[in-house]
N, C-alpha and C. Protein backbone atom coordinates (compact mmCIF):
# COMPACT_ATOMS: atom_id res chain seq x y z
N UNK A 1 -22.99 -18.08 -94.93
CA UNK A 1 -21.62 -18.22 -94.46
C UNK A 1 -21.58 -19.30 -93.37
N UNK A 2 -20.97 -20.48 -93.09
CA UNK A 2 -21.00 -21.17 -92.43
C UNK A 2 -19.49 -20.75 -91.70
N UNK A 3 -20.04 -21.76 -90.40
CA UNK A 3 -19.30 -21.45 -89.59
C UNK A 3 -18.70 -23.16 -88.60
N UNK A 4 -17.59 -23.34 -88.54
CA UNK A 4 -16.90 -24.54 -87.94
C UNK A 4 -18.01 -24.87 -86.94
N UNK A 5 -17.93 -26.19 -86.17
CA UNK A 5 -18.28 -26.23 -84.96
C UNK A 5 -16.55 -25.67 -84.14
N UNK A 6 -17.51 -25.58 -82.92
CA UNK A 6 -16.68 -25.55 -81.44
C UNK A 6 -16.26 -27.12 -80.75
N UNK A 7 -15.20 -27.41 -80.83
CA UNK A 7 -15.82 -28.57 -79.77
C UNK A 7 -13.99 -27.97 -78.56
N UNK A 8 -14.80 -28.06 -77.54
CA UNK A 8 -13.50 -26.95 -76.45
C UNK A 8 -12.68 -28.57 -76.34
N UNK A 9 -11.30 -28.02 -76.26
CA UNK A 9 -10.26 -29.73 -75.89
C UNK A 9 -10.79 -30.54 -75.12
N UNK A 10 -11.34 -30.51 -73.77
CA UNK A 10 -11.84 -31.62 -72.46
C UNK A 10 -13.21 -32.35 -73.39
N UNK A 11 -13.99 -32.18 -74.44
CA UNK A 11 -15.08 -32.51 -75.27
C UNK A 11 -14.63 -33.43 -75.43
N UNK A 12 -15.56 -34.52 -75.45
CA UNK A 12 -14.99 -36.04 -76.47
C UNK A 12 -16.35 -35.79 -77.55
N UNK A 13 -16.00 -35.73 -78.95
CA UNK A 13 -16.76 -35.77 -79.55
C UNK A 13 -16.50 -37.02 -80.78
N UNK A 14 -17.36 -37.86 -80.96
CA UNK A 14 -17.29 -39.03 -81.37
C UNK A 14 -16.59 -38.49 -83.12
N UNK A 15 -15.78 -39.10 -84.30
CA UNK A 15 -16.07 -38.54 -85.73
C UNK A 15 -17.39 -39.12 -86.58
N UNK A 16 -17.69 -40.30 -85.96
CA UNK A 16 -18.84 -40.64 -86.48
C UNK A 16 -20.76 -39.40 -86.24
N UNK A 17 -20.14 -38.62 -85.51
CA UNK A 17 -21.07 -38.07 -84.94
C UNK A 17 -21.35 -36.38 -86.06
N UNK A 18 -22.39 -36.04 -86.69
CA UNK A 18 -22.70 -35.33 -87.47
C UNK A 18 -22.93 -33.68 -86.65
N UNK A 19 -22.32 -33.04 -86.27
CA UNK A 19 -22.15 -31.65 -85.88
C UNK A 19 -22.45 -30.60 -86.96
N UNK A 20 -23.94 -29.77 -87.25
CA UNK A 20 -24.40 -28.83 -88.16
C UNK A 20 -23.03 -27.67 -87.76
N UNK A 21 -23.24 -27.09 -89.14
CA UNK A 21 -22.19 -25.58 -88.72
C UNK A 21 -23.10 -24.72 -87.43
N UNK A 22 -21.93 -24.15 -86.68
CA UNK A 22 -22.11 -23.28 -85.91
C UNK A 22 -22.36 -23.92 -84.13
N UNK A 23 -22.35 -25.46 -84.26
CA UNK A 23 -22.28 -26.00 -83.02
C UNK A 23 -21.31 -25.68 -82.20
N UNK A 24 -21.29 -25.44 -81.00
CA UNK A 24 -20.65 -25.21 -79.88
C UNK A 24 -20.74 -26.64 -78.76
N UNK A 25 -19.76 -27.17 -78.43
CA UNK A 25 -19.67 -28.50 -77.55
C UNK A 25 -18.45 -27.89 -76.65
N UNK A 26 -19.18 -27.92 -75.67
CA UNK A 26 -18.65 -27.14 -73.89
C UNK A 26 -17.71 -28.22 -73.13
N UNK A 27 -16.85 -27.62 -72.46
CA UNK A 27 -16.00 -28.70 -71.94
C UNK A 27 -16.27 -29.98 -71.08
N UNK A 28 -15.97 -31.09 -71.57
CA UNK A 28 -15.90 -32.32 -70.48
C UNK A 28 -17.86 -32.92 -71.10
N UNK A 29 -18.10 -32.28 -71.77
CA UNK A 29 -19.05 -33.11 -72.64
C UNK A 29 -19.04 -34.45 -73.60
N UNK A 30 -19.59 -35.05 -73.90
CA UNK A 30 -19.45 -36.29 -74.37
C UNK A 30 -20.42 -36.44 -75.78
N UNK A 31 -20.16 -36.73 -76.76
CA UNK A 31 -20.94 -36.67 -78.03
C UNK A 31 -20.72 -38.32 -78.78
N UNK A 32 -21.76 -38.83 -78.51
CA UNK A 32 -20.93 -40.56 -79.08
C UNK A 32 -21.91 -40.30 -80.76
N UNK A 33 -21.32 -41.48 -81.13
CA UNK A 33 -21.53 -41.89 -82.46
C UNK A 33 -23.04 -41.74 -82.83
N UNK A 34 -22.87 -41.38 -84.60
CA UNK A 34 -24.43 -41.28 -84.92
C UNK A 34 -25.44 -40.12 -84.25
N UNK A 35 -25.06 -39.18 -83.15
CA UNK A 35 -25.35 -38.32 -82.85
C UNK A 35 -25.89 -37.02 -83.64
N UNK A 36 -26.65 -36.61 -83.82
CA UNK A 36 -26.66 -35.33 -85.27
C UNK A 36 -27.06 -34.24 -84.47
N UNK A 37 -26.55 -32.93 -84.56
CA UNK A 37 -26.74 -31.71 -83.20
C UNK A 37 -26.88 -31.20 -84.93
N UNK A 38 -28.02 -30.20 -85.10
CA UNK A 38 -28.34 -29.10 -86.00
C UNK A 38 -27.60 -27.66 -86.02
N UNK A 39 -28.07 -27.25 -87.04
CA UNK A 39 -27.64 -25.67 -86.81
C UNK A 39 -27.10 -24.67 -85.56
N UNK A 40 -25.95 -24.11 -85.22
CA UNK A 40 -26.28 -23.27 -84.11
C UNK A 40 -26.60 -23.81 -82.76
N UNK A 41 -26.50 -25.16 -82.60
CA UNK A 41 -27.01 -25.55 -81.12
C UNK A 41 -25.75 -25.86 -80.00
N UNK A 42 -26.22 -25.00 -79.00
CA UNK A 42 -24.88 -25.06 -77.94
C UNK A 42 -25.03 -25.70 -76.68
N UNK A 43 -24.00 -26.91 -76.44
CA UNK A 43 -24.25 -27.97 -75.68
C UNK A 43 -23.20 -27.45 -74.73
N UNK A 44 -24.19 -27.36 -73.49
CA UNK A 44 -22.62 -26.84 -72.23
C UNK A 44 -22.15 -27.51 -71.69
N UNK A 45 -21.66 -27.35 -70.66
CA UNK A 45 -20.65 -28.50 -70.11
C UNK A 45 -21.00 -29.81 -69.35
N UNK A 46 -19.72 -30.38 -69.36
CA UNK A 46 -20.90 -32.38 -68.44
C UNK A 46 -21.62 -32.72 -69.24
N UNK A 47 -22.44 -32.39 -70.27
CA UNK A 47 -23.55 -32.68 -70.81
C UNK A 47 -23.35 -34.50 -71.58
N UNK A 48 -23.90 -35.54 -71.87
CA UNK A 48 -23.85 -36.63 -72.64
C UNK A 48 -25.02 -36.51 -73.34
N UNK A 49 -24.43 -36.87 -74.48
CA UNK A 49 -25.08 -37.01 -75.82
C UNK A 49 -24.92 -38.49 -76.31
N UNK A 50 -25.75 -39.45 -76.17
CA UNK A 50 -26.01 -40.59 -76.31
C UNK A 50 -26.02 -40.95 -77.97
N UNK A 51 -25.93 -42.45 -78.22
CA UNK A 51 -25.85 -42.43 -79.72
C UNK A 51 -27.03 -42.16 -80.42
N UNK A 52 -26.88 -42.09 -81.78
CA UNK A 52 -28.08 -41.68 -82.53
C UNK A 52 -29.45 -40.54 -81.70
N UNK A 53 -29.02 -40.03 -80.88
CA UNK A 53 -29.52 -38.67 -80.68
C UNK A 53 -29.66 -37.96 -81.85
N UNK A 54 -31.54 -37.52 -81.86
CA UNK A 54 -31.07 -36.85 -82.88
C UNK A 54 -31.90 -35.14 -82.57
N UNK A 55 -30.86 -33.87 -82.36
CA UNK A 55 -31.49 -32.52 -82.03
C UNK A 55 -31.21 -31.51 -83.62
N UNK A 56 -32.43 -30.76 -82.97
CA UNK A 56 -32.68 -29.62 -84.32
C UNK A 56 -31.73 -28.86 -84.13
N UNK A 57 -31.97 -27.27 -84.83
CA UNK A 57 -31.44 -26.37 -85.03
C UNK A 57 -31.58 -25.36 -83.82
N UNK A 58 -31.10 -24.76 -83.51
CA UNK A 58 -30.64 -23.56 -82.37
C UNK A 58 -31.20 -23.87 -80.82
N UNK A 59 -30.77 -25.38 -80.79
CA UNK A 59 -30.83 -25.86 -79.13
C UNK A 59 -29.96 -25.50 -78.34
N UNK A 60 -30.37 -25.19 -77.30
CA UNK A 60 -29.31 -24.59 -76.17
C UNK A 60 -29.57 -25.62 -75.00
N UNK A 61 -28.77 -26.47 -74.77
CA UNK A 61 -28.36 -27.53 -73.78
C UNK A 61 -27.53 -27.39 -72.80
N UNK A 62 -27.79 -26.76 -71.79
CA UNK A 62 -26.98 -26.58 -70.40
C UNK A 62 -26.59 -27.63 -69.53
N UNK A 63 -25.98 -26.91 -68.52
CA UNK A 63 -24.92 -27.86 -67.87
C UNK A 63 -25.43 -29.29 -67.65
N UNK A 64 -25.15 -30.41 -68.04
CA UNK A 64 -25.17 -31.51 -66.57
C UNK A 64 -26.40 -32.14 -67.40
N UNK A 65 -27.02 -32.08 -68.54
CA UNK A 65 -27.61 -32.79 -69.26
C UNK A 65 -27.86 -34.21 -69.77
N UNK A 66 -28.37 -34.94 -69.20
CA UNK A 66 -28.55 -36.45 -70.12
C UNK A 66 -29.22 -36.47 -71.57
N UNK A 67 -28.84 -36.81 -72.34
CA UNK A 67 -29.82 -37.03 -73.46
C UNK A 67 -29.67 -38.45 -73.88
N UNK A 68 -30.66 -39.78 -74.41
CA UNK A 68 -30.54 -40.71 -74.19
C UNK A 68 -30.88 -41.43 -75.30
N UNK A 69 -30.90 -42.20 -76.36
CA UNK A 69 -30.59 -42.91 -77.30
C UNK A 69 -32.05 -42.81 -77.14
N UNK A 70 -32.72 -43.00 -78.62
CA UNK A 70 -34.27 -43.11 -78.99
C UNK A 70 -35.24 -41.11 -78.79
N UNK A 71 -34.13 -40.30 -78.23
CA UNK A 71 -34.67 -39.17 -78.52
C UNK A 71 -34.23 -38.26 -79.96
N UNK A 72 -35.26 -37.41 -80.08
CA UNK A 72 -35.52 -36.79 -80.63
C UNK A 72 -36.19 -35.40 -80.57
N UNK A 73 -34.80 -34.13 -80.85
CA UNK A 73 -35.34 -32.86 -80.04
C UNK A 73 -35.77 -31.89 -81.27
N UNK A 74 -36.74 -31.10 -81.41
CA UNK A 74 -36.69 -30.54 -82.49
C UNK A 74 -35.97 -29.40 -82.33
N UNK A 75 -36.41 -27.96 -83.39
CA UNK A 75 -35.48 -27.00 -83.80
C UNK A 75 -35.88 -25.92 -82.15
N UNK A 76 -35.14 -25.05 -81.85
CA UNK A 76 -35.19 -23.56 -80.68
C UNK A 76 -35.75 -24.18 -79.65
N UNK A 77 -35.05 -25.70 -78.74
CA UNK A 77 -35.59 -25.87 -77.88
C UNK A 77 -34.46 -25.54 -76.56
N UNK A 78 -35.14 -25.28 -75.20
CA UNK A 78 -33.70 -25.05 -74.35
C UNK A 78 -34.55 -26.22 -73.52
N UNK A 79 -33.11 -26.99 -72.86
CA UNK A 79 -33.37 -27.74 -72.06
C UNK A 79 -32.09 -27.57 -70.78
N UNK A 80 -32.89 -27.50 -69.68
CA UNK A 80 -32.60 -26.62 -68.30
C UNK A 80 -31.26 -27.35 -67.80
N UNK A 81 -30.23 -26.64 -66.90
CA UNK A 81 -29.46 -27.45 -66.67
C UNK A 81 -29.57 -29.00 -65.48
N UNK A 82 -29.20 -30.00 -65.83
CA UNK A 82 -28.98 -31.43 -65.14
C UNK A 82 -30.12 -32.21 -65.42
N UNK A 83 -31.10 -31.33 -66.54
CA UNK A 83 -32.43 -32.27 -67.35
C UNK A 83 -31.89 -33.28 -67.80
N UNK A 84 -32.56 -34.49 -67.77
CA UNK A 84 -32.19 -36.03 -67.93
C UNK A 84 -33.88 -36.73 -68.51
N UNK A 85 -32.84 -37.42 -69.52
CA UNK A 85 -34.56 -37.84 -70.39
C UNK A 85 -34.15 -39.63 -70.03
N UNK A 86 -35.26 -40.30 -69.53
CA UNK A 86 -34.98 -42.08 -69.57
C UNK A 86 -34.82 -42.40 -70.91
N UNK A 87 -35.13 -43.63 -71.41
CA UNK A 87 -34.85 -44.22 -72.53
C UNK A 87 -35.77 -46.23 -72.05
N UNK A 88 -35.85 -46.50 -71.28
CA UNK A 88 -36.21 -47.80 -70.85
C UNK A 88 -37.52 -47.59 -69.65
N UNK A 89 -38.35 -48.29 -70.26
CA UNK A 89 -39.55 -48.26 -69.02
C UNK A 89 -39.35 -49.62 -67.80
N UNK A 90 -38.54 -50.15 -68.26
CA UNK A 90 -38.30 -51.06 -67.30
C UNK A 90 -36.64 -51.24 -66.96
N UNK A 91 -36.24 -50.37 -66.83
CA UNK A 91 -34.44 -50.74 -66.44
C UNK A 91 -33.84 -51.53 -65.13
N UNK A 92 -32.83 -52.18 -65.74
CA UNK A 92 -32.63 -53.60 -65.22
C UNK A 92 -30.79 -53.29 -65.17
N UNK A 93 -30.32 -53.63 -64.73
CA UNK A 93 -28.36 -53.80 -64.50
C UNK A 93 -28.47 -54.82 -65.82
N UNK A 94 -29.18 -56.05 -65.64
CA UNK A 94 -28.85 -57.16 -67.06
C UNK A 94 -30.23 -57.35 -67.71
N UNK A 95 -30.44 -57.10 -68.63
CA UNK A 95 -31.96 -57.33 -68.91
C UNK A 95 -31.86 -57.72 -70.87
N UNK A 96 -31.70 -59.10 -70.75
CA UNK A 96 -31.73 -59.54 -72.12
C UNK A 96 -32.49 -58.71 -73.70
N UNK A 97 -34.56 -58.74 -72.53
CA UNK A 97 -34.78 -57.82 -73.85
C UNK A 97 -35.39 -56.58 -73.86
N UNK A 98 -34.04 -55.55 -73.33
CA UNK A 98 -33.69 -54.34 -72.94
C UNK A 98 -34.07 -53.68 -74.79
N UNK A 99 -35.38 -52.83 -74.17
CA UNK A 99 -36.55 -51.92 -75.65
C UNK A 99 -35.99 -50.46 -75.33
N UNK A 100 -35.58 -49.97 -76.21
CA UNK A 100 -35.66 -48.36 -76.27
C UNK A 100 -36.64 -48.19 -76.62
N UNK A 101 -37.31 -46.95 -75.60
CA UNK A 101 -38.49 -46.53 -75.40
C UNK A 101 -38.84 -44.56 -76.24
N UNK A 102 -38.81 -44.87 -77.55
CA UNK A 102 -38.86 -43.20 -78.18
C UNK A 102 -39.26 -42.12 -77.26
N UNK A 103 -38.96 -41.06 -77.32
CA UNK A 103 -39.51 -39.89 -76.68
C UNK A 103 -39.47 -38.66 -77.49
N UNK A 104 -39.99 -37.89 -77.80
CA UNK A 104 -39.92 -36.58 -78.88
C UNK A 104 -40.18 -35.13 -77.87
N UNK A 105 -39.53 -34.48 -78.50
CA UNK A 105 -39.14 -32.63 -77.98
C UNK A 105 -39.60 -31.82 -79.07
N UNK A 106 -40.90 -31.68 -79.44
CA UNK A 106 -41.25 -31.02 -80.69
C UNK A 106 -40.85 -29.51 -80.26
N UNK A 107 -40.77 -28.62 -81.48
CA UNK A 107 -40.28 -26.99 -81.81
C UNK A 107 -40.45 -26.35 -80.71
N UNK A 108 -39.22 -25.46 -80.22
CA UNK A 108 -39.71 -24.49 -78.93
C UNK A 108 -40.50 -25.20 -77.94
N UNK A 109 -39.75 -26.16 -77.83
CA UNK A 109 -40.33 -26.42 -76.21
C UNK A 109 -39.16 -26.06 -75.24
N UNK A 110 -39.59 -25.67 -73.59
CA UNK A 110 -38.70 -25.33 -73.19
C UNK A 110 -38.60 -26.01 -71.72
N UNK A 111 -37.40 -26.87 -70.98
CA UNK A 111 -37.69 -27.72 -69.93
C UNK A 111 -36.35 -27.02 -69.35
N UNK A 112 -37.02 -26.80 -68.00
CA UNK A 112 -36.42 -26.68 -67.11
C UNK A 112 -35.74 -27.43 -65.96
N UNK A 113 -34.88 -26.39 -65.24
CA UNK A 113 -33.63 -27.52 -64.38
C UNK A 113 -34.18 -28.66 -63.33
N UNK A 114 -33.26 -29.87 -63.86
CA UNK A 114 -33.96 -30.97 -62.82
C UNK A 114 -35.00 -31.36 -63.02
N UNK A 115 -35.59 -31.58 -64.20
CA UNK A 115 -36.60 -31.84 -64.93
C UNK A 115 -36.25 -33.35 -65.20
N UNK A 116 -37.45 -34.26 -65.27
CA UNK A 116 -37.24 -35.65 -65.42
C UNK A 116 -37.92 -36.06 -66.54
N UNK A 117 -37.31 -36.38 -67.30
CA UNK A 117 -38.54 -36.65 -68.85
C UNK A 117 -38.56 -38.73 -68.94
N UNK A 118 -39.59 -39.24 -68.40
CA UNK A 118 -39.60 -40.34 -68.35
C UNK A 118 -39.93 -40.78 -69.91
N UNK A 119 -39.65 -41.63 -70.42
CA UNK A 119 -39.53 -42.12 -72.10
C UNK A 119 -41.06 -42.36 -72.77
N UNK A 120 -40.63 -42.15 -73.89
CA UNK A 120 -42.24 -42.53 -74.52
C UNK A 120 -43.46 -41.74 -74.61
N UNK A 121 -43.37 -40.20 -74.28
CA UNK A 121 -43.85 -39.10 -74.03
C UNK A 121 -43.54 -38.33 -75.61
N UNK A 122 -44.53 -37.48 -75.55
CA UNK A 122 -44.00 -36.60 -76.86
C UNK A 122 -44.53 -34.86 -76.14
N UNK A 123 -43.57 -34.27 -76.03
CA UNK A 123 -43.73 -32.73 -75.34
C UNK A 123 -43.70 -31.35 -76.57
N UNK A 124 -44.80 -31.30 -76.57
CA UNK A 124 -45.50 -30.04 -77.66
C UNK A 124 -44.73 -29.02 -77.82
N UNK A 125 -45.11 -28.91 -79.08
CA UNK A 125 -44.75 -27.60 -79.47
C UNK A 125 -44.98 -26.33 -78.50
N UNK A 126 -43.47 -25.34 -78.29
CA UNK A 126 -43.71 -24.35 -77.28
C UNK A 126 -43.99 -24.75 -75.70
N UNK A 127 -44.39 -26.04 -75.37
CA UNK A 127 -44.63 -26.12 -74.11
C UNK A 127 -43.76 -25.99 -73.04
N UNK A 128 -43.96 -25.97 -71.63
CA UNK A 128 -43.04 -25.67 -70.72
C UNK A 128 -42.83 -26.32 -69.78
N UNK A 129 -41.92 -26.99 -69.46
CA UNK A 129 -41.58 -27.93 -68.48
C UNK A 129 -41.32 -27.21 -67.46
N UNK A 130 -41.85 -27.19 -65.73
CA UNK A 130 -41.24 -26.31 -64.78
C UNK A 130 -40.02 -26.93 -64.74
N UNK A 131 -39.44 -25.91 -63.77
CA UNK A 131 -37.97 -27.31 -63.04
C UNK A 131 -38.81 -28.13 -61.96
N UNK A 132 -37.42 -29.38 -62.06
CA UNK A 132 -38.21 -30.09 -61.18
C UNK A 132 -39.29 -30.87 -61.33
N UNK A 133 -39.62 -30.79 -62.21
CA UNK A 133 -41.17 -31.51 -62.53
C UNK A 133 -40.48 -33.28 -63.29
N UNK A 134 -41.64 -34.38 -62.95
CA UNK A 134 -41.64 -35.51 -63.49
C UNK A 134 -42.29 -35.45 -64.58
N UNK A 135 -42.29 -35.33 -65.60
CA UNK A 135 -43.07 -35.85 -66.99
C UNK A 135 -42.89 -37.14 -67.28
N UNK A 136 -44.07 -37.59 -67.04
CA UNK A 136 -45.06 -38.99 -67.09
C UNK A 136 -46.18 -39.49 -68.60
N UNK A 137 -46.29 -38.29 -69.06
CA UNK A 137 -46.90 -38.60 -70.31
C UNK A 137 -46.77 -37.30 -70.95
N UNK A 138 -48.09 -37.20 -72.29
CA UNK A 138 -47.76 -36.11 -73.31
C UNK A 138 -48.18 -35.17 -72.30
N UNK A 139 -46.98 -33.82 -73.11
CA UNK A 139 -47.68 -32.23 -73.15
C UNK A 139 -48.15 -32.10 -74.10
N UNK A 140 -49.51 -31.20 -73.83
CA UNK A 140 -49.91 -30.43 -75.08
C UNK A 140 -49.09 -29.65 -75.78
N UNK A 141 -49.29 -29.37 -76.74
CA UNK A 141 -48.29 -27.65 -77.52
C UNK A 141 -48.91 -26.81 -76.54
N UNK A 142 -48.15 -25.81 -76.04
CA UNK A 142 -48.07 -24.45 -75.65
C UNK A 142 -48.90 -24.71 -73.86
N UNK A 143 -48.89 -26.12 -73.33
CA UNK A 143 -49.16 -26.34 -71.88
C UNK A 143 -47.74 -25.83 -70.73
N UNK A 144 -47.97 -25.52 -69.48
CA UNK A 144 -47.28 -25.13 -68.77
C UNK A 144 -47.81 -26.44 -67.66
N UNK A 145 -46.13 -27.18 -67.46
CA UNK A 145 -46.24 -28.29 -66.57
C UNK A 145 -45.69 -28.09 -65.72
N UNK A 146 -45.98 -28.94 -64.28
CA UNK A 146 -44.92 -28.33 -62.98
C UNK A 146 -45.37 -29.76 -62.10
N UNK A 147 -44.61 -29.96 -61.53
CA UNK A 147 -44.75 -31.17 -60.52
C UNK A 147 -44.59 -32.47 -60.56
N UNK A 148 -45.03 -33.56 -59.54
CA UNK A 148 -44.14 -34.42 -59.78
C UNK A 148 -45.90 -35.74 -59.36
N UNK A 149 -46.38 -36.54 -60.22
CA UNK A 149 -46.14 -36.08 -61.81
C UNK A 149 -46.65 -35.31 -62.26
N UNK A 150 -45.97 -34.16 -63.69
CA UNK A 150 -46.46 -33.23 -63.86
C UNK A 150 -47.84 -33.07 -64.73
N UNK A 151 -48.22 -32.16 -63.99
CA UNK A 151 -49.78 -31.63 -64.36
C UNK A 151 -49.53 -30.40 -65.01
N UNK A 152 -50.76 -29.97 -65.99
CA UNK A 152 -51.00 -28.88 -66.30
C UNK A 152 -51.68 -27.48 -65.84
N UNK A 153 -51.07 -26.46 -65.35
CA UNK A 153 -51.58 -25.61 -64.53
C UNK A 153 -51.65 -24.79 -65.55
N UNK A 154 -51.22 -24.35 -66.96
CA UNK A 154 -51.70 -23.04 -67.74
C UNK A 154 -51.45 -23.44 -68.76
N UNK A 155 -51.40 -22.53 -69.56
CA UNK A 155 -50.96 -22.65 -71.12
C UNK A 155 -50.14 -21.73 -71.39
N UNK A 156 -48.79 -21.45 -72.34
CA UNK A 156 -47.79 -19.84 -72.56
C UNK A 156 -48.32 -19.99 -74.15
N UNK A 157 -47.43 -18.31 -74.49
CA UNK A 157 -47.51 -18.20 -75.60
C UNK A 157 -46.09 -18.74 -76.14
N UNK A 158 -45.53 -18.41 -77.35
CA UNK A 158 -44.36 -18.93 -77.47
C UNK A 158 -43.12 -18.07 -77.01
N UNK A 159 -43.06 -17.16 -76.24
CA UNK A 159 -42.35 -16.22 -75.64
C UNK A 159 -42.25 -16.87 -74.15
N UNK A 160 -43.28 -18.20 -73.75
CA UNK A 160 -43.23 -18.64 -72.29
C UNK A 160 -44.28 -17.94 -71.52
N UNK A 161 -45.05 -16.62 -71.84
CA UNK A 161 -45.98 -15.78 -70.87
C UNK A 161 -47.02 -16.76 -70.84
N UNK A 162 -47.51 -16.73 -69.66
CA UNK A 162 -48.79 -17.50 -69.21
C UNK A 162 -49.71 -16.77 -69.75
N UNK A 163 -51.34 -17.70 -69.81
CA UNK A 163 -52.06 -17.33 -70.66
C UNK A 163 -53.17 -17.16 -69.53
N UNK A 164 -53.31 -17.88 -68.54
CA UNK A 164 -54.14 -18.10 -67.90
C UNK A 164 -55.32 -18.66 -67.97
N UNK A 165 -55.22 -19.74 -68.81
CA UNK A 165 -56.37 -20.35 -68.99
C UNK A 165 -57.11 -21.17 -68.10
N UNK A 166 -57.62 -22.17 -68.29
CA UNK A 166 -58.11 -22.99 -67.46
C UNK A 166 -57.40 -24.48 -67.65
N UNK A 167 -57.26 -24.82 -66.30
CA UNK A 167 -56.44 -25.91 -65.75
C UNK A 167 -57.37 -27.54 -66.63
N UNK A 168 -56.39 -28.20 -67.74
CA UNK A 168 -56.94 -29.31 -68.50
C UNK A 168 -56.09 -30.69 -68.02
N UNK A 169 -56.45 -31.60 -67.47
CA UNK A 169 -55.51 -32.62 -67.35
C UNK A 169 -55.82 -33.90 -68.33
C-alpha cells in the first residue's frame, strides 16, 4: 500500500526532485532538483537538500541539516540535528575549477548533532558518528567515532551498544 509523500506548505520541494512513497518533508526545508529521498525517509525542519542528493530508504534527517551535492546516503541511516556534510576540499567565493568531492553514508550508519562530515570519506556500515566530532577520513563499518579529528575509540553493534574493543586508528 503506498502512501503520498508529506511535504508541510513552508517546504520548497523542487518537481524535478524524486520523493519515494511515504516521505515526510518538515517545514521551511528545501529539496532542489534531481534530489531522490527513498522509502519512508523523514526530513525535519531547516533541513537543505542539495541537487542530485541521493538518500536510501527509512532516513531520518533532523533539524538544521546540510546535505550537499556529490552525496550519497544509504538505507536506516539517522543523521543528528545541524549535521552538515562539505562537498569541496578546497572552497573558494570564485573558483573556476570548483571539483565535487563524493562522500558516501553506507546502511545504518548513525551521525550525530553538530557533526562535520568533511567530503571524500566513505562512513561504514552501522558506524557511529559522536556529536560534534570532525570526520576527516573513512569509518570502518560498525566503528564508534568522537572528536575533532575524529578517532576511533570502540566499535557498536548495529543497535549502537559499544563493544568494547580495542582502540584501531
Amino acid at each position: 500500500m503506498s502512501k503520498e509523500p508529506y511535504i508541510h506548505t513552508t517546504a520548497e520541494v523542487d518537481e524535478k526532485a524524486n520523493l519515494a512513497d511515504g516521505v515526510m518533508v518538515w517545514n521551511w526545508s528545501k529539496v532542489r532538483e534531481g534530489a531522490s529521498l527513498g522509502e519512508s525517509c523523514n526530513v525535519g525542519q531547516c533541513c537543505y537538500i542539495d541537487f542530485d542528493v541521493i538518500i536510501g530508504d527509512r532516513c531520518k534527517i533532523q533539524n538544521g541539516v546540510s546535505l550537499y551535492n556529490g552525496l550519497t546516503v544509504g538505507n536506516d541511516v539517522f543523521i543528528g540535528p545541524n549535521a552538515t556534510f562539505t562537498n569541496d576540499l578546497v572552497p573558494r567565493a570564485h573558483n573556476q575549477d570548483w571539483k565535487i568531492t563524493p562522500t558516501k553514508v553506507m546502511d545504518g550508519a548513525s551521525i550525530g548533532a553538530n557533526a562535520t562530515i568533511i567530503c571524500g570519506v566513505t562512513l561504514g556500515k552501522h558506524c557511529m558518528v559522536a556529536a560534534g566530532a570532525i570526520v576527516t577520513k573513512d569509518v570502518p563499518d560498525y566503528a564508534l567515532v568522537v572528536g575533532t579529528p575524529a578517532i576511533i575509540v570502540d566499535y557498536v553493534d548495529e543497535s549502537g551498544a559499544r563493544l568494547h574493543k580495542e582502540i584501531h586508528n
